[in-house]
PDB file of N, CA and C in Angstrom:
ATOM      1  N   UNK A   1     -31.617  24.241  35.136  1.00  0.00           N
ATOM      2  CA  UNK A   1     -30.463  25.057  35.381  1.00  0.00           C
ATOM      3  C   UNK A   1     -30.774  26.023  36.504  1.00  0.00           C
ATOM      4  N   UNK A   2     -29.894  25.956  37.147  1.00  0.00           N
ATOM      5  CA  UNK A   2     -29.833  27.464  38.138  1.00  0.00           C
ATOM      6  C   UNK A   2     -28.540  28.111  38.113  1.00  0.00           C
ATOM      7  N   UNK A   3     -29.617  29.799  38.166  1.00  0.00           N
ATOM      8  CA  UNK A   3     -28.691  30.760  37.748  1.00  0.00           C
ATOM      9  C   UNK A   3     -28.925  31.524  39.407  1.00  0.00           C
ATOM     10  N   UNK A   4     -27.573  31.998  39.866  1.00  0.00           N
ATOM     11  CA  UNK A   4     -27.284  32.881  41.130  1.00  0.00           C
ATOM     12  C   UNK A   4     -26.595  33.474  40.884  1.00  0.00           C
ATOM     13  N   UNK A   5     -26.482  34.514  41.401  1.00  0.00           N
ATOM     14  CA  UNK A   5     -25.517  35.823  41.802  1.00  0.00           C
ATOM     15  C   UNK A   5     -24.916  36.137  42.572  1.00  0.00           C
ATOM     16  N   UNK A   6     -23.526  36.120  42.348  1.00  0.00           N
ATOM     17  CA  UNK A   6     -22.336  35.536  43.731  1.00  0.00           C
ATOM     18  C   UNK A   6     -21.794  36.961  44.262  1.00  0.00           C
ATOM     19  N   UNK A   7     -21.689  37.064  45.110  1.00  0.00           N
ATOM     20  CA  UNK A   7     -21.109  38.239  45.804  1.00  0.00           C
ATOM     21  C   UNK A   7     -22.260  39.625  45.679  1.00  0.00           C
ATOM     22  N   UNK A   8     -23.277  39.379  45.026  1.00  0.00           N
ATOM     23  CA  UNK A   8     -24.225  40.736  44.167  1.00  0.00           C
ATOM     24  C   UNK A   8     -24.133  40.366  42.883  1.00  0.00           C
ATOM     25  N   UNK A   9     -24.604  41.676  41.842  1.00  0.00           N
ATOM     26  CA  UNK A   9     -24.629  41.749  40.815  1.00  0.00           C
ATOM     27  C   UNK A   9     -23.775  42.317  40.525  1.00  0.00           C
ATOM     28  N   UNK A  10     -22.986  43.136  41.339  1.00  0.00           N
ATOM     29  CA  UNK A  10     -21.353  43.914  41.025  1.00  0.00           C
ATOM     30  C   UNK A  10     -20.282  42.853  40.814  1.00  0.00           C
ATOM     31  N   UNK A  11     -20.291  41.573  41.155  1.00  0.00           N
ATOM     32  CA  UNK A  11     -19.266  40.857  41.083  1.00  0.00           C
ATOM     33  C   UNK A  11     -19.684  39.039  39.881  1.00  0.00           C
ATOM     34  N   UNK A  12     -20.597  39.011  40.079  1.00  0.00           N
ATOM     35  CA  UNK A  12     -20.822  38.160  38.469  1.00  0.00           C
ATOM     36  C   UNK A  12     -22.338  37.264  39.242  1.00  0.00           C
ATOM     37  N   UNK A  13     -22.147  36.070  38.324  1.00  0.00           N
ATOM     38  CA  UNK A  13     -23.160  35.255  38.832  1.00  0.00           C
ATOM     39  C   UNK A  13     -22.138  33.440  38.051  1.00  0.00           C
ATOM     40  N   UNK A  14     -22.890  32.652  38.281  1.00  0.00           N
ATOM     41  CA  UNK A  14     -22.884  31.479  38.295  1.00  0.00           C
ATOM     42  C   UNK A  14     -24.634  30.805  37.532  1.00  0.00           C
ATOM     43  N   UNK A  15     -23.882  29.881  37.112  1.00  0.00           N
ATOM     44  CA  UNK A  15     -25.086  29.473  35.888  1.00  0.00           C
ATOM     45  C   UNK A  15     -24.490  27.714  36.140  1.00  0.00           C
ATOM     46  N   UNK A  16     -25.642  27.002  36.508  1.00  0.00           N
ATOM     47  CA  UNK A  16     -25.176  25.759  36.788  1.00  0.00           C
ATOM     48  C   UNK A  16     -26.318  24.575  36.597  1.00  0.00           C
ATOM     49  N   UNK A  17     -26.441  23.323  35.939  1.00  0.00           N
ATOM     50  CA  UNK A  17     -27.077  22.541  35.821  1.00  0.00           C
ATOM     51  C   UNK A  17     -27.816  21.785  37.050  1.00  0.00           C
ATOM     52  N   UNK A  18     -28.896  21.573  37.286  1.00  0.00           N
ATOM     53  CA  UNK A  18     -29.633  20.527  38.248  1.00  0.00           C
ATOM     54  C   UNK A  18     -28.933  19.815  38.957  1.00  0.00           C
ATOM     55  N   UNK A  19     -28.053  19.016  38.192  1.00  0.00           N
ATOM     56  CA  UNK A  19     -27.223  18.053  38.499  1.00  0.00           C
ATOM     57  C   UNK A  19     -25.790  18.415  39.199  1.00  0.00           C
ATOM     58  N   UNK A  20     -25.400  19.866  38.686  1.00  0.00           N
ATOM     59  CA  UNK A  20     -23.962  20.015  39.692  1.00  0.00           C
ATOM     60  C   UNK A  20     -24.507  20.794  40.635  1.00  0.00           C
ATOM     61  N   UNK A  21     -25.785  21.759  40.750  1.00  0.00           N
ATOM     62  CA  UNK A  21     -26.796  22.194  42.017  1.00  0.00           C
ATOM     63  C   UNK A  21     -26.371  20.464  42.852  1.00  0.00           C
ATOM     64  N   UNK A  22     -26.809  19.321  42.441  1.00  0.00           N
ATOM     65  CA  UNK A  22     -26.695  18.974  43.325  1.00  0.00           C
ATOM     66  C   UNK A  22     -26.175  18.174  44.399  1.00  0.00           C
ATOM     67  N   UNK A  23     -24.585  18.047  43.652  1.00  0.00           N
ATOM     68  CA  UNK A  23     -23.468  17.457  44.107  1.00  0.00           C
ATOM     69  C   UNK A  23     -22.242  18.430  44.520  1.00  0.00           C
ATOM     70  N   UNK A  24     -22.694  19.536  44.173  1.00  0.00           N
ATOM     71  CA  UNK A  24     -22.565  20.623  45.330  1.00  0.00           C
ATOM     72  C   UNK A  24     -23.303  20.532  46.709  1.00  0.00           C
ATOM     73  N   UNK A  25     -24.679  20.685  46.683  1.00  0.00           N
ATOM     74  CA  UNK A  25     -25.302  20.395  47.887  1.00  0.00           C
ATOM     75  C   UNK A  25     -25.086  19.257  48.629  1.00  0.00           C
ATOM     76  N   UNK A  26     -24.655  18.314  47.890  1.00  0.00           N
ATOM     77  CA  UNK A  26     -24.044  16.626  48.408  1.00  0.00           C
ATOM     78  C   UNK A  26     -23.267  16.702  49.189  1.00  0.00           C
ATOM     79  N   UNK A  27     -22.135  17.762  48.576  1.00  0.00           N
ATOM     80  CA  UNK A  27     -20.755  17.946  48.771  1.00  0.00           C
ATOM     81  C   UNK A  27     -20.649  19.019  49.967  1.00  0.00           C
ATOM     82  N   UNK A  28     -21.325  19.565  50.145  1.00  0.00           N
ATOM     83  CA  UNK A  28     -21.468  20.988  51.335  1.00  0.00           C
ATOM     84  C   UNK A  28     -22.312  20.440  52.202  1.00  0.00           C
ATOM     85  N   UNK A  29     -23.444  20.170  51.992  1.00  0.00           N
ATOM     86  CA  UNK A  29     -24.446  19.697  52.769  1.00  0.00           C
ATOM     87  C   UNK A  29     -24.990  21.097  53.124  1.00  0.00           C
ATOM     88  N   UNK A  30     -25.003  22.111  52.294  1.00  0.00           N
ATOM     89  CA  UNK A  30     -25.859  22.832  52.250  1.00  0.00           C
ATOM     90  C   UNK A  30     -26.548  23.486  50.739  1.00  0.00           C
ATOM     91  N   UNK A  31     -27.811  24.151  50.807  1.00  0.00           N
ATOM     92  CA  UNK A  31     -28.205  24.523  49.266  1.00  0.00           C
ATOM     93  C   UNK A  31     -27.218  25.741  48.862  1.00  0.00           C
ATOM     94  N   UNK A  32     -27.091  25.334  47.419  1.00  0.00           N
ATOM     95  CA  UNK A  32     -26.295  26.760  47.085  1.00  0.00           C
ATOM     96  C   UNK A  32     -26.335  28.002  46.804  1.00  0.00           C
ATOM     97  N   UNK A  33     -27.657  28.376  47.650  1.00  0.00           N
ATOM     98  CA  UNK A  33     -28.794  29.779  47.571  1.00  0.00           C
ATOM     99  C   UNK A  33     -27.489  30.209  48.800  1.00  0.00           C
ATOM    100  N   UNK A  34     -27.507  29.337  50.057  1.00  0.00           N
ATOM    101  CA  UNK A  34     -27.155  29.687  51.438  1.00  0.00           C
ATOM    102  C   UNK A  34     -25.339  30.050  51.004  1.00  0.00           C
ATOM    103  N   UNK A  35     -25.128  29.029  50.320  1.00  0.00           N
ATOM    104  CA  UNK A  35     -23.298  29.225  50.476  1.00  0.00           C
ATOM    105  C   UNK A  35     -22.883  30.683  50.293  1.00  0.00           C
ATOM    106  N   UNK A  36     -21.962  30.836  50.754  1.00  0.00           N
ATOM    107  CA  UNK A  36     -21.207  32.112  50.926  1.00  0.00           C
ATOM    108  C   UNK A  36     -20.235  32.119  48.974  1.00  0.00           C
ATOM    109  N   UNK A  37     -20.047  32.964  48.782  1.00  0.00           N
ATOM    110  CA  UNK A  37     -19.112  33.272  47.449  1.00  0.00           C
ATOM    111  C   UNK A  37     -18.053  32.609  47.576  1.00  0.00           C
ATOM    112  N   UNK A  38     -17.522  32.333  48.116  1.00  0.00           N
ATOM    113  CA  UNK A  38     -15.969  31.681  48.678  1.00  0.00           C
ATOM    114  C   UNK A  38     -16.504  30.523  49.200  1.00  0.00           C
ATOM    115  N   UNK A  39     -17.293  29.378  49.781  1.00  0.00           N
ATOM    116  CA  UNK A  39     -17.146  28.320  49.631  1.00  0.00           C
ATOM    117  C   UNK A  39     -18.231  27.542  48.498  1.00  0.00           C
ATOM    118  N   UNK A  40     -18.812  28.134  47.220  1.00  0.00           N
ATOM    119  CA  UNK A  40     -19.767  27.834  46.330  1.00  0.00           C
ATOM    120  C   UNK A  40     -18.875  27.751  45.388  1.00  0.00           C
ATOM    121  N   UNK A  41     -17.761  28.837  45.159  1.00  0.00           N
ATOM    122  CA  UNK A  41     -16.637  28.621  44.085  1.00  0.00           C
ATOM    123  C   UNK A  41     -15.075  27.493  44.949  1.00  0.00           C
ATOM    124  N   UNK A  42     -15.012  27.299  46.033  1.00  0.00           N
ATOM    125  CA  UNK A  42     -13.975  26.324  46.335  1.00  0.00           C
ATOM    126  C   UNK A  42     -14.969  24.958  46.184  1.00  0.00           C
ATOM    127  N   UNK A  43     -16.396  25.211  46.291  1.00  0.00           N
ATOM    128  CA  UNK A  43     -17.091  23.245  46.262  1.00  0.00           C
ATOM    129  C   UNK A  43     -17.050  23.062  44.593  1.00  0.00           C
ATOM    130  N   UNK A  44     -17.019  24.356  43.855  1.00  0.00           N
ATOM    131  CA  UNK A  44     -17.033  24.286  42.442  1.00  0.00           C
ATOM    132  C   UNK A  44     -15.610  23.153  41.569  1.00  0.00           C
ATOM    133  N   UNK A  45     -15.358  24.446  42.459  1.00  0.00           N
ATOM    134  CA  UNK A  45     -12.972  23.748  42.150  1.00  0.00           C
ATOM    135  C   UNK A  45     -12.997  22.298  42.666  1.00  0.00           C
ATOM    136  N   UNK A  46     -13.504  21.822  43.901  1.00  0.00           N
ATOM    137  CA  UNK A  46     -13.157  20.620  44.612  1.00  0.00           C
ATOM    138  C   UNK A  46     -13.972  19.787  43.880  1.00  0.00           C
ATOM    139  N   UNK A  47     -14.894  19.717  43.394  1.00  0.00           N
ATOM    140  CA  UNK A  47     -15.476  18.837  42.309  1.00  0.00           C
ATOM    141  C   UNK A  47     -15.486  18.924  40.871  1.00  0.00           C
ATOM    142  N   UNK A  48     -15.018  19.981  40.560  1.00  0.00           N
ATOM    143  CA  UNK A  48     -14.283  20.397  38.626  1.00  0.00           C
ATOM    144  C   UNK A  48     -15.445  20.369  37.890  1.00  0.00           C
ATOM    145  N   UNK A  49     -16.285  21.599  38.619  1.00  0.00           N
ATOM    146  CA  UNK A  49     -17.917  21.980  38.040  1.00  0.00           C
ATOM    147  C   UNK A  49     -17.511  23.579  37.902  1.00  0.00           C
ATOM    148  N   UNK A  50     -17.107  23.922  36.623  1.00  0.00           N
ATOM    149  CA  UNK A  50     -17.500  24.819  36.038  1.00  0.00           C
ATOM    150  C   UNK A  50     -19.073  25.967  35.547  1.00  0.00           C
ATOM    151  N   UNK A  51     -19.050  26.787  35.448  1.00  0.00           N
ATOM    152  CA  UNK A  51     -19.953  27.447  35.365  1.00  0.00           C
ATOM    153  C   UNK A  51     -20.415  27.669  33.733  1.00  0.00           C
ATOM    154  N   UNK A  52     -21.715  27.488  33.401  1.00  0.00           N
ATOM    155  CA  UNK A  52     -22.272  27.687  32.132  1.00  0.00           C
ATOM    156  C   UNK A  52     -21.892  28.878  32.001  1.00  0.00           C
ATOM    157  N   UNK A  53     -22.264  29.435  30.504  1.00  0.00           N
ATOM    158  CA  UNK A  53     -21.794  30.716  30.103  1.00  0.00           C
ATOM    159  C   UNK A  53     -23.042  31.184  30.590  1.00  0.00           C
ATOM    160  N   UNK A  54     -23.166  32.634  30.444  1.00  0.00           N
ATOM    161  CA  UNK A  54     -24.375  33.476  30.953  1.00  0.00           C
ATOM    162  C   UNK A  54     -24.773  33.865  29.473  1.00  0.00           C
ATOM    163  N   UNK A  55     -26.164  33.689  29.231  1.00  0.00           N
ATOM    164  CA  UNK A  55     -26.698  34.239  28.168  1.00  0.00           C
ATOM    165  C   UNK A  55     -27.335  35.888  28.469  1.00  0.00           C
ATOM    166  N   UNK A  56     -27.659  36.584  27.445  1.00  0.00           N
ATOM    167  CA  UNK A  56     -28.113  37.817  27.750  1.00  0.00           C
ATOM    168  C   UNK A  56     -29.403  38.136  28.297  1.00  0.00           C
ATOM    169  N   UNK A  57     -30.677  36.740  28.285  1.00  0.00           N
ATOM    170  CA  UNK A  57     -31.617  36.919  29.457  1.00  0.00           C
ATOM    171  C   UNK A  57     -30.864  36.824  30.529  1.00  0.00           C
ATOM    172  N   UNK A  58     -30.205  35.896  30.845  1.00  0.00           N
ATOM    173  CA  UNK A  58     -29.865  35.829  32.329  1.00  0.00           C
ATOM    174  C   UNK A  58     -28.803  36.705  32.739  1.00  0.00           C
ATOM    175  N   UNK A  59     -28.303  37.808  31.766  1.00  0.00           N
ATOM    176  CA  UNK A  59     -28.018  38.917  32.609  1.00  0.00           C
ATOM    177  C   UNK A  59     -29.028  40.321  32.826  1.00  0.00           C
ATOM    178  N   UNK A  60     -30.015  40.003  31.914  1.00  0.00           N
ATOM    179  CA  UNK A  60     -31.062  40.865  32.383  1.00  0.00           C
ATOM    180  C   UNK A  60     -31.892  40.311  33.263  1.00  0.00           C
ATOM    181  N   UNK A  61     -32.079  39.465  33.506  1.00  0.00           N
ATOM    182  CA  UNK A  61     -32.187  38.910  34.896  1.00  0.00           C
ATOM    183  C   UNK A  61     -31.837  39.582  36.011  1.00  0.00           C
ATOM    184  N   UNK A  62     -30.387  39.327  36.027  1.00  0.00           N
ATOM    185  CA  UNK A  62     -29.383  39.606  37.515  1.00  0.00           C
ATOM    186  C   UNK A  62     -29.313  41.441  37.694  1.00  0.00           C
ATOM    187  N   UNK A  63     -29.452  42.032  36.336  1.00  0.00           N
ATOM    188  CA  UNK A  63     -29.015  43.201  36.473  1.00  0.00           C
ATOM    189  C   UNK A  63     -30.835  43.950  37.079  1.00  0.00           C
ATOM    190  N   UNK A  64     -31.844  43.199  36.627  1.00  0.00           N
ATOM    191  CA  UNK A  64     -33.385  43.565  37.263  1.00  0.00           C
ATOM    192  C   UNK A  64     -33.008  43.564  38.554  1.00  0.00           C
ATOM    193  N   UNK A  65     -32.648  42.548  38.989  1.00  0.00           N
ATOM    194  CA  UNK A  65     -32.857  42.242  40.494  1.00  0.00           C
ATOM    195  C   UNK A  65     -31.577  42.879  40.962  1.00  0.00           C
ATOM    196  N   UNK A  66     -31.133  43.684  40.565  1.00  0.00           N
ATOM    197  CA  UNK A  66     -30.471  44.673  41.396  1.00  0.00           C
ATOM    198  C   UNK A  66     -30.776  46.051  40.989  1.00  0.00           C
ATOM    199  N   UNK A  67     -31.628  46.582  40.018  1.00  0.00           N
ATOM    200  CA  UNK A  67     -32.066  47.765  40.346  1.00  0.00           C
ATOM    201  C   UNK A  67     -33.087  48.148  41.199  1.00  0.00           C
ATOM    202  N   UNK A  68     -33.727  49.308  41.268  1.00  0.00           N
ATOM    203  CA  UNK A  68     -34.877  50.115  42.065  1.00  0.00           C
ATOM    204  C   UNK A  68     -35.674  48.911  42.199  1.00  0.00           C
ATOM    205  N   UNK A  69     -36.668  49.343  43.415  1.00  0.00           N
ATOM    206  CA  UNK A  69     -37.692  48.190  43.671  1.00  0.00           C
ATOM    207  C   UNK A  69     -38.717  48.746  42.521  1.00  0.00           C
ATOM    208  N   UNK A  70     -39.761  48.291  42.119  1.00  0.00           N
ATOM    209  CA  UNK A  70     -40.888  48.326  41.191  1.00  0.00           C
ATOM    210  C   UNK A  70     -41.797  49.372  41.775  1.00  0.00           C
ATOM    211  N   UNK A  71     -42.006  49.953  42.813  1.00  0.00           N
ATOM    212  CA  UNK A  71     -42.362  51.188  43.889  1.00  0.00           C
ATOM    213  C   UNK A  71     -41.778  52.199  43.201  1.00  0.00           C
ATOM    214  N   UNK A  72     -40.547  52.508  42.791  1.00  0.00           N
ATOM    215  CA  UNK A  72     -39.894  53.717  42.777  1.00  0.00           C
ATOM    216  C   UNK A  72     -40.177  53.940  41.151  1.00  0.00           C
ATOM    217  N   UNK A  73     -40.920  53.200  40.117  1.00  0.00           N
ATOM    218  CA  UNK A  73     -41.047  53.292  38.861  1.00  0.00           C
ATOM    219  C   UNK A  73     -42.475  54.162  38.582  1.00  0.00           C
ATOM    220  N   UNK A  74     -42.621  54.741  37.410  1.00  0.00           N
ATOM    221  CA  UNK A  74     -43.779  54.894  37.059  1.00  0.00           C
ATOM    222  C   UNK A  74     -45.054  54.060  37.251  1.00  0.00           C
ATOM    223  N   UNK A  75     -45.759  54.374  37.348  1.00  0.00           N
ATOM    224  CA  UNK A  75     -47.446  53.441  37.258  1.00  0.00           C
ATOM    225  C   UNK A  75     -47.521  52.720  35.604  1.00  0.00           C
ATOM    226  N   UNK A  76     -47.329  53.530  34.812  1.00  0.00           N
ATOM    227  CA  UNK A  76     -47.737  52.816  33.236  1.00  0.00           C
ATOM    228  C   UNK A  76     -46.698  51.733  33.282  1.00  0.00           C
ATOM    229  N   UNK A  77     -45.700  52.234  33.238  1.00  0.00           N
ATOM    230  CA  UNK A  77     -44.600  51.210  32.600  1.00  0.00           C
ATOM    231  C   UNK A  77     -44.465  50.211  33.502  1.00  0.00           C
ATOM    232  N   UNK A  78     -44.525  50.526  34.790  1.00  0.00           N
ATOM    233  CA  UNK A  78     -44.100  49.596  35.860  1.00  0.00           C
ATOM    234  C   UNK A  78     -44.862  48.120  35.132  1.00  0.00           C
ATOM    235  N   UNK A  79     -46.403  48.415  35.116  1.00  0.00           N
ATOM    236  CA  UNK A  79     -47.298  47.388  34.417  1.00  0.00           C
ATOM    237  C   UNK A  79     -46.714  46.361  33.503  1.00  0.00           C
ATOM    238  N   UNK A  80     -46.326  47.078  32.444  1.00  0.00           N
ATOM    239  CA  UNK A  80     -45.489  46.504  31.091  1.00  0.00           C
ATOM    240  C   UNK A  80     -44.086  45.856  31.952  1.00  0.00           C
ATOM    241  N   UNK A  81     -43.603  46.379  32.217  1.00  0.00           N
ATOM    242  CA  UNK A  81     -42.190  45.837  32.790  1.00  0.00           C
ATOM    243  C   UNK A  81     -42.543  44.608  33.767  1.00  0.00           C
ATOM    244  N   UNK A  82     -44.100  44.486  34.650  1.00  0.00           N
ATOM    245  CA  UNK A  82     -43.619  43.257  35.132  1.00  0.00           C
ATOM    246  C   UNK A  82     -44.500  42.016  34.561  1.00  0.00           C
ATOM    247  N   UNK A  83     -44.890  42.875  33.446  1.00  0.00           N
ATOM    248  CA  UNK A  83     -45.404  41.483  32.524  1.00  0.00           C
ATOM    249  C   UNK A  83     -44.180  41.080  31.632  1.00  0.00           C
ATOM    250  N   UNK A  84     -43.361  41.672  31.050  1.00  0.00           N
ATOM    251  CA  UNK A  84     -42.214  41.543  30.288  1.00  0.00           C
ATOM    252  C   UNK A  84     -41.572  40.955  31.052  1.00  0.00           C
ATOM    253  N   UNK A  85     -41.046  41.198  32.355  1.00  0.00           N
ATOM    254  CA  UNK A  85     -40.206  39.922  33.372  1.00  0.00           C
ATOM    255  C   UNK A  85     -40.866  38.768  33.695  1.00  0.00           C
ATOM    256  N   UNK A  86     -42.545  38.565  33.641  1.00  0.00           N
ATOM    257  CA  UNK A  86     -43.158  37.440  34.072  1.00  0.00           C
ATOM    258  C   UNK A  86     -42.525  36.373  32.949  1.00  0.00           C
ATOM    259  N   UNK A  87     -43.177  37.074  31.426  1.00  0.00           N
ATOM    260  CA  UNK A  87     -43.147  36.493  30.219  1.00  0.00           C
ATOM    261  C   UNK A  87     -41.298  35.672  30.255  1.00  0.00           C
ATOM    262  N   UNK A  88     -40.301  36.996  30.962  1.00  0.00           N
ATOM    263  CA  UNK A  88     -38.953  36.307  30.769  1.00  0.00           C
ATOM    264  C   UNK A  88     -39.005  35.013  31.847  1.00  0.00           C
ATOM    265  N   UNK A  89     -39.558  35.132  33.087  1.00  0.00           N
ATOM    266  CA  UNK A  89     -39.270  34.176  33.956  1.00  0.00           C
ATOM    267  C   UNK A  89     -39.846  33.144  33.517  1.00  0.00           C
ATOM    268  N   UNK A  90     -40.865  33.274  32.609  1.00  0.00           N
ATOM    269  CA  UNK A  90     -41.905  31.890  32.823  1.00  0.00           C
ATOM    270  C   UNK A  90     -40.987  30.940  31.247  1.00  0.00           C
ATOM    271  N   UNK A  91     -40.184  31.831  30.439  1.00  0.00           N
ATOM    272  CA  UNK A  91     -39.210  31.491  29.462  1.00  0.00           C
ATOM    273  C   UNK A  91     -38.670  30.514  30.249  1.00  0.00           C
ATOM    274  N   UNK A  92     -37.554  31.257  31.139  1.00  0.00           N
ATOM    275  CA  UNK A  92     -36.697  30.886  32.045  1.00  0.00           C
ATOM    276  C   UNK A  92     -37.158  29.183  32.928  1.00  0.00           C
ATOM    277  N   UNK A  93     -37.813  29.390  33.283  1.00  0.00           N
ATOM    278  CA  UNK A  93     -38.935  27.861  34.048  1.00  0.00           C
ATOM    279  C   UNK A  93     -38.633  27.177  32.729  1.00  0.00           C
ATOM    280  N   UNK A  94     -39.265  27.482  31.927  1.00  0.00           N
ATOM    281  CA  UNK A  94     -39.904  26.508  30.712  1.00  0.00           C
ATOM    282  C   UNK A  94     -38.642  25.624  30.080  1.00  0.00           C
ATOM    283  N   UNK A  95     -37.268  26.396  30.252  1.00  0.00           N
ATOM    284  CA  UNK A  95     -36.676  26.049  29.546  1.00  0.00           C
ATOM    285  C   UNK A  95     -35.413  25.115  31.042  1.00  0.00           C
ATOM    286  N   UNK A  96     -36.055  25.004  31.995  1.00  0.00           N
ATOM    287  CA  UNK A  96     -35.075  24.122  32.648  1.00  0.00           C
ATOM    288  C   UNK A  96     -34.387  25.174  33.617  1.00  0.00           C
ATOM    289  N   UNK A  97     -34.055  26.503  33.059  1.00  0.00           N
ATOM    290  CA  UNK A  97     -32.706  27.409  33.982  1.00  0.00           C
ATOM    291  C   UNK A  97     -33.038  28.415  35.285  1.00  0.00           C
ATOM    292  N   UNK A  98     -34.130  27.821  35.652  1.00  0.00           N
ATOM    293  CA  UNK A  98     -35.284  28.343  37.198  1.00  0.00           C
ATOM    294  C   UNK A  98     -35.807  27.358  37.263  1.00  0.00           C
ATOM    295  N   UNK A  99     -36.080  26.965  38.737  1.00  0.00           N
ATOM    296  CA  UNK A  99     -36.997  26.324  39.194  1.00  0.00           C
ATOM    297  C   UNK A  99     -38.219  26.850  39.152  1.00  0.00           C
ATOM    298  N   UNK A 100     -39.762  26.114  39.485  1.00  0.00           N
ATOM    299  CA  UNK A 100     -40.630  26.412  39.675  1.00  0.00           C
ATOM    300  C   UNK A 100     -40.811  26.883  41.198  1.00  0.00           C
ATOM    301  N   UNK A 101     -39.967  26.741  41.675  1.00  0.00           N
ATOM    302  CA  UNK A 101     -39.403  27.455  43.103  1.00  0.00           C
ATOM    303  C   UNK A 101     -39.040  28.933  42.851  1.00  0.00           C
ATOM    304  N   UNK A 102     -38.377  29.455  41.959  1.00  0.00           N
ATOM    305  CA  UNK A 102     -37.660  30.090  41.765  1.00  0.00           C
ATOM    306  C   UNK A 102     -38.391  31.342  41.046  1.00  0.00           C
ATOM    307  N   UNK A 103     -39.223  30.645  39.835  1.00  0.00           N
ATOM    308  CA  UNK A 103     -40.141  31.367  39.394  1.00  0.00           C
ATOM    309  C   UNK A 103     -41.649  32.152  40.597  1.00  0.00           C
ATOM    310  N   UNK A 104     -41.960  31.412  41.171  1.00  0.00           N
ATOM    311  CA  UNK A 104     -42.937  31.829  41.895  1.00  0.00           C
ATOM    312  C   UNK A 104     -42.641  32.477  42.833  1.00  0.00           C
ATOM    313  N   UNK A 105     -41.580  32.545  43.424  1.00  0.00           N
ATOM    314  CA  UNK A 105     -40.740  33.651  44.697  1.00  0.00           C
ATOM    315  C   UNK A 105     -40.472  34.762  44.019  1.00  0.00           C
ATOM    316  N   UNK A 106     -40.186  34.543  42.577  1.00  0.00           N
ATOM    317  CA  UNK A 106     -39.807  36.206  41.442  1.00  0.00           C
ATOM    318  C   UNK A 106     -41.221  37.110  41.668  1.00  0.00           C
ATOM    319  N   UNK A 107     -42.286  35.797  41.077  1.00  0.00           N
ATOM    320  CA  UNK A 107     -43.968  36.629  40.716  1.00  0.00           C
ATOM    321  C   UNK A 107     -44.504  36.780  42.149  1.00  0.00           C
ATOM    322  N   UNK A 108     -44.258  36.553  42.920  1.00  0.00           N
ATOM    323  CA  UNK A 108     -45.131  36.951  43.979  1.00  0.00           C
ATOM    324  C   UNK A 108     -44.015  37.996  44.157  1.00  0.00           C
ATOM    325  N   UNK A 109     -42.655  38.195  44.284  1.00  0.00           N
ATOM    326  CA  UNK A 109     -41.977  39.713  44.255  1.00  0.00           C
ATOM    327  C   UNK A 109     -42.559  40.799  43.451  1.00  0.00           C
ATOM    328  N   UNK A 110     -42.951  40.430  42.042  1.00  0.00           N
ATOM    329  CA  UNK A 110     -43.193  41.386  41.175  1.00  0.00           C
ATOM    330  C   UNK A 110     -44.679  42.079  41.112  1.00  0.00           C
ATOM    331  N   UNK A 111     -45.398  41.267  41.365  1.00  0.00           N
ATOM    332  CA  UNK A 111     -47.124  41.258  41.701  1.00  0.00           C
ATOM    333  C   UNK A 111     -47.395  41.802  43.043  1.00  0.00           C
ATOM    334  N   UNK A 112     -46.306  42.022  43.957  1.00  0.00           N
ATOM    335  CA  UNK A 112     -46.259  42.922  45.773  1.00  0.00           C
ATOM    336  C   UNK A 112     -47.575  41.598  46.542  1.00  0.00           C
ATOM    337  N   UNK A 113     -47.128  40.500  45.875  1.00  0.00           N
ATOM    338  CA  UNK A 113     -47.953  39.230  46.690  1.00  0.00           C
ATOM    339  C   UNK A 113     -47.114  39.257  48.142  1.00  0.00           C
TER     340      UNK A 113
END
């Protein structure tokens, strides 16, 4: 599964299977990281690919990656917090709804790799 965030985190996200990732990309001929909000939801409509529901990791997900960078946090907690997001991402991988692409661009964000 891949989960994105359309317009930001102020305006929602999209939750979508491997498989309509990639008849969207078929269908655009581009990945759906790049599409703009307005043609990711018209390739959605033009092929009648609906969006999974969002579970409550994957809005703590979207809502992480739009707060403060990990810089602007305490030293103790910061620690705990980006083992608690590793532990969620590596959930996230395990269970199909991130790539292993996806996961390793998070941890090298969170680790200042």
């Amino acid at each position: 599964m891949v989960l994105l965030a359309v317009g930001g985190a102020a305006y929602g996200a999209v939750k979508l299977t491997q498989q309509d990732t990639q008849r969207i990309e078929e269908h655009t001929g581009e990945s759906v990281e790049e599409l703009s909000e307005e043609d990711l939801i018209a390739a959605m409509e033009e092929l009648g690919i609906q969006s999974i529901e969002l579970t409550e990791d994957d809005q703590a997900i979207i809502a992480d990656e739009g707060s403060a960078s990990p810089a602007d946090a305490p030293a103790a907690p910061e620690e705990e917090s980006y083992l608690d997001e590793l532990e969620k991402l590596a959930a996230l991988r395990d269970q199909g709804i991130i790539t292993e692409e996806d996961y390793e661009a998070k941890k090298k964000q969170l680790l200042g790799l």
